[in-house]
Protein backbone atom coordinates (compact mmCIF):
# COMPACT_ATOMS: atom_id res chain seq x y z
CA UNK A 1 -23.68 -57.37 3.03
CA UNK A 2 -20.25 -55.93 2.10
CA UNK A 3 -18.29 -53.24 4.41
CA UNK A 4 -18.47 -50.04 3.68
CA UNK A 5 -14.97 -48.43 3.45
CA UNK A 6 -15.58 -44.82 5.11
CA UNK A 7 -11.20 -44.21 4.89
CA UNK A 8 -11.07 -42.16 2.29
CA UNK A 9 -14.46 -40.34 2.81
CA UNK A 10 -13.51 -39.35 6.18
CA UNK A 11 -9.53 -38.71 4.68
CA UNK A 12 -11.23 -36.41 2.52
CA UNK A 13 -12.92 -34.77 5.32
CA UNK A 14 -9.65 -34.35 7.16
CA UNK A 15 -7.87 -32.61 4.51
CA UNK A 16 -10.71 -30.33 4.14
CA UNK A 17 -11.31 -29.08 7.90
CA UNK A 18 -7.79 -29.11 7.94
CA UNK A 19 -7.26 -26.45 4.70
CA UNK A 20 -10.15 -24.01 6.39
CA UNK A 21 -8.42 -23.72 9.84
CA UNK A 22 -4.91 -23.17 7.98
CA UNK A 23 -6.82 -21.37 4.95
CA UNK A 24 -8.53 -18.72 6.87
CA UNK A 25 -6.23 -18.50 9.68
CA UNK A 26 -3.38 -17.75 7.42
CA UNK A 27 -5.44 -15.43 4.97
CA UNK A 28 -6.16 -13.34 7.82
CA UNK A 29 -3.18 -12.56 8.74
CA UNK A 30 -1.92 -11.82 5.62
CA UNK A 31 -4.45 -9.15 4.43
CA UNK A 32 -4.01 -7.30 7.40
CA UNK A 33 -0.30 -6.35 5.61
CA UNK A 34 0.74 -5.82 9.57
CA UNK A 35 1.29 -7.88 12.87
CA UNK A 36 -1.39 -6.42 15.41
CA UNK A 37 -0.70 -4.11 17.65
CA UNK A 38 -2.62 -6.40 20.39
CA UNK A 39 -0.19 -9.42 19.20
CA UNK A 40 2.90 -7.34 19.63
CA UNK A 41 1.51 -5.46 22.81
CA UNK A 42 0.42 -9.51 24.28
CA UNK A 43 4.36 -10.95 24.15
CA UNK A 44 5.78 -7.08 25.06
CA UNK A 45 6.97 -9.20 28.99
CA UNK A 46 7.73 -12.18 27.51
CA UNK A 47 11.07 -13.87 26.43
CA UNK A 48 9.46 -13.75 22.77
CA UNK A 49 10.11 -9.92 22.49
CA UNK A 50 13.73 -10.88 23.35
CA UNK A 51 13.97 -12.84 20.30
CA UNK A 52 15.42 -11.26 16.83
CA UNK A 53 12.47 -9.83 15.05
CA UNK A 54 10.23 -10.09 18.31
CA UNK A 55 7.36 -10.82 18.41
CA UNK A 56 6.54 -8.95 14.97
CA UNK A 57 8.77 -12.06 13.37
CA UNK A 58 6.76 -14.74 15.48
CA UNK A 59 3.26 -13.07 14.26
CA UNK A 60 4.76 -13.62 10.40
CA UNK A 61 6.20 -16.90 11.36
CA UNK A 62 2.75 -18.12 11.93
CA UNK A 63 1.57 -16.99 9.20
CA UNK A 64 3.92 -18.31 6.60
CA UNK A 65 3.44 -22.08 8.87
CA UNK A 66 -0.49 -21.60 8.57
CA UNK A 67 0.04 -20.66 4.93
CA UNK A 68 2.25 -24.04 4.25
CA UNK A 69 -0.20 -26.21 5.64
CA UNK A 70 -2.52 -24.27 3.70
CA UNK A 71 -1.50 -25.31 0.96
CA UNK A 72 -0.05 -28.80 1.82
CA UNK A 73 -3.48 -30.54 3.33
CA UNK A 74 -4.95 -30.08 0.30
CA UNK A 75 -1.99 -30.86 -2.11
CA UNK A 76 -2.11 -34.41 0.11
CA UNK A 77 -5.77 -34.92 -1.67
CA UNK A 78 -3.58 -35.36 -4.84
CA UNK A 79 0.11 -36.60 -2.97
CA UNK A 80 -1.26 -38.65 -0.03
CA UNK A 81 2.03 -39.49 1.65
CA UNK A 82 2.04 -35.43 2.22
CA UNK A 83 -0.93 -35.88 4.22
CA UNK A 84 1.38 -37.84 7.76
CA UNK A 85 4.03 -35.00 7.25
CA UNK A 86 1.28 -32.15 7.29
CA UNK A 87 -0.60 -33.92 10.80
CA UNK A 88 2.72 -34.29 12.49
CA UNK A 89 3.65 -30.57 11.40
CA UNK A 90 0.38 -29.75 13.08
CA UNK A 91 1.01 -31.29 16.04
CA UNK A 92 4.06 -29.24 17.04
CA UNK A 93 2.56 -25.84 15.25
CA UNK A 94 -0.48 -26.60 17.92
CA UNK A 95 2.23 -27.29 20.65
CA UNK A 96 4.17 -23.51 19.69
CA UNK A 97 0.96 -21.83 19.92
CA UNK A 98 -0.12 -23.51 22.95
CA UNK A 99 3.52 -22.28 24.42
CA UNK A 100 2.84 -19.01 23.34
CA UNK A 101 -0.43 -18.46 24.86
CA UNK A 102 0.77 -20.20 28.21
CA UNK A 103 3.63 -17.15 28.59
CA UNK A 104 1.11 -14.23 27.59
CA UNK A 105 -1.03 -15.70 30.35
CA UNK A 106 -3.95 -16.20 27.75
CA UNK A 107 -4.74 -19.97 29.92
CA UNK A 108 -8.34 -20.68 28.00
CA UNK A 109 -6.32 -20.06 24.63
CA UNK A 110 -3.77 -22.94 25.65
CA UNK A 111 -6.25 -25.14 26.63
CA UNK A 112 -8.29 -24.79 23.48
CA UNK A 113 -4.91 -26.21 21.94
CA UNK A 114 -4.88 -29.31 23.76
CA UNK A 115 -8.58 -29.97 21.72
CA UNK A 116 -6.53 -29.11 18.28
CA UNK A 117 -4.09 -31.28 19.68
CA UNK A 118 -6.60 -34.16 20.42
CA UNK A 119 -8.72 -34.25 17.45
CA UNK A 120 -4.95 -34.04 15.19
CA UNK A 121 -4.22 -37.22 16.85
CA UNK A 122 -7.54 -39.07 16.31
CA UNK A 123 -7.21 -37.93 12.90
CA UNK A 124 -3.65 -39.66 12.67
CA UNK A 125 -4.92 -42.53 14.36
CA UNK A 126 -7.18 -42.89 11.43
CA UNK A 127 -3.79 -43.50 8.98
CA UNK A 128 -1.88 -46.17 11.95
């Protein structure tokens, strides 16, 4: 019986999980025309309100990444060699968010990131 090659099934399945998280994340944020005032209120102690633009330029920051990867996981159906670029871009995205919700104390939040993390590098381990 011949192998079943599952590579670009599960490829496929990446780049699809990979556009909602990004998709929705970023849409969100968008149509809301504003940074929350619980986002801005969150990094108020932190070194992030310090920053030019504050914390209002980290909350569009994040959106414009999420909106990029938005739009490049599923442009890699169509340009795979996108598709390593987009993972690794992930990776540190994950690790800046993780950062941020360490120093606004939110500790569950971070952790979740180390599963976004995780399942980001099984998914690259697919393409190695």
């Amino acid at each position: 019986m011949d192998e079943i090659d599952f590579n670009p099934a599960v490829t496929l399945a990446i780049q699809f999980i990979f556009t909602i998280l990004f998709g929705t994340a970023a849409w969100d944020k968008i149509k809301g025309t504003v940074a929350p005032d619980w986002f801005l209120k969150s990094f108020e102690p932190t070194v992030i309100s310090k920053l030019p633009g504050g914390a209002k330029a980290a909350f569009w920051m994040i959106a414009a990444l999420e909106s990029a990867f938005a739009v490049a996981f599923p442009l890699s159906v169509a340009m795979p060699m996108i598709l390593p670029f987009a993972l690794v871009g992930a990776l540190f995205f994950f690790g800046a968010l993780c950062f941020g919700l360490r120093i606004t104390g939110d500790f569950q939040g971070s952790a979740n990131m180390f599963i976004y993390f995780a399942v980001t590098l099984l998914g690259m381990s697919l393409f190695t």
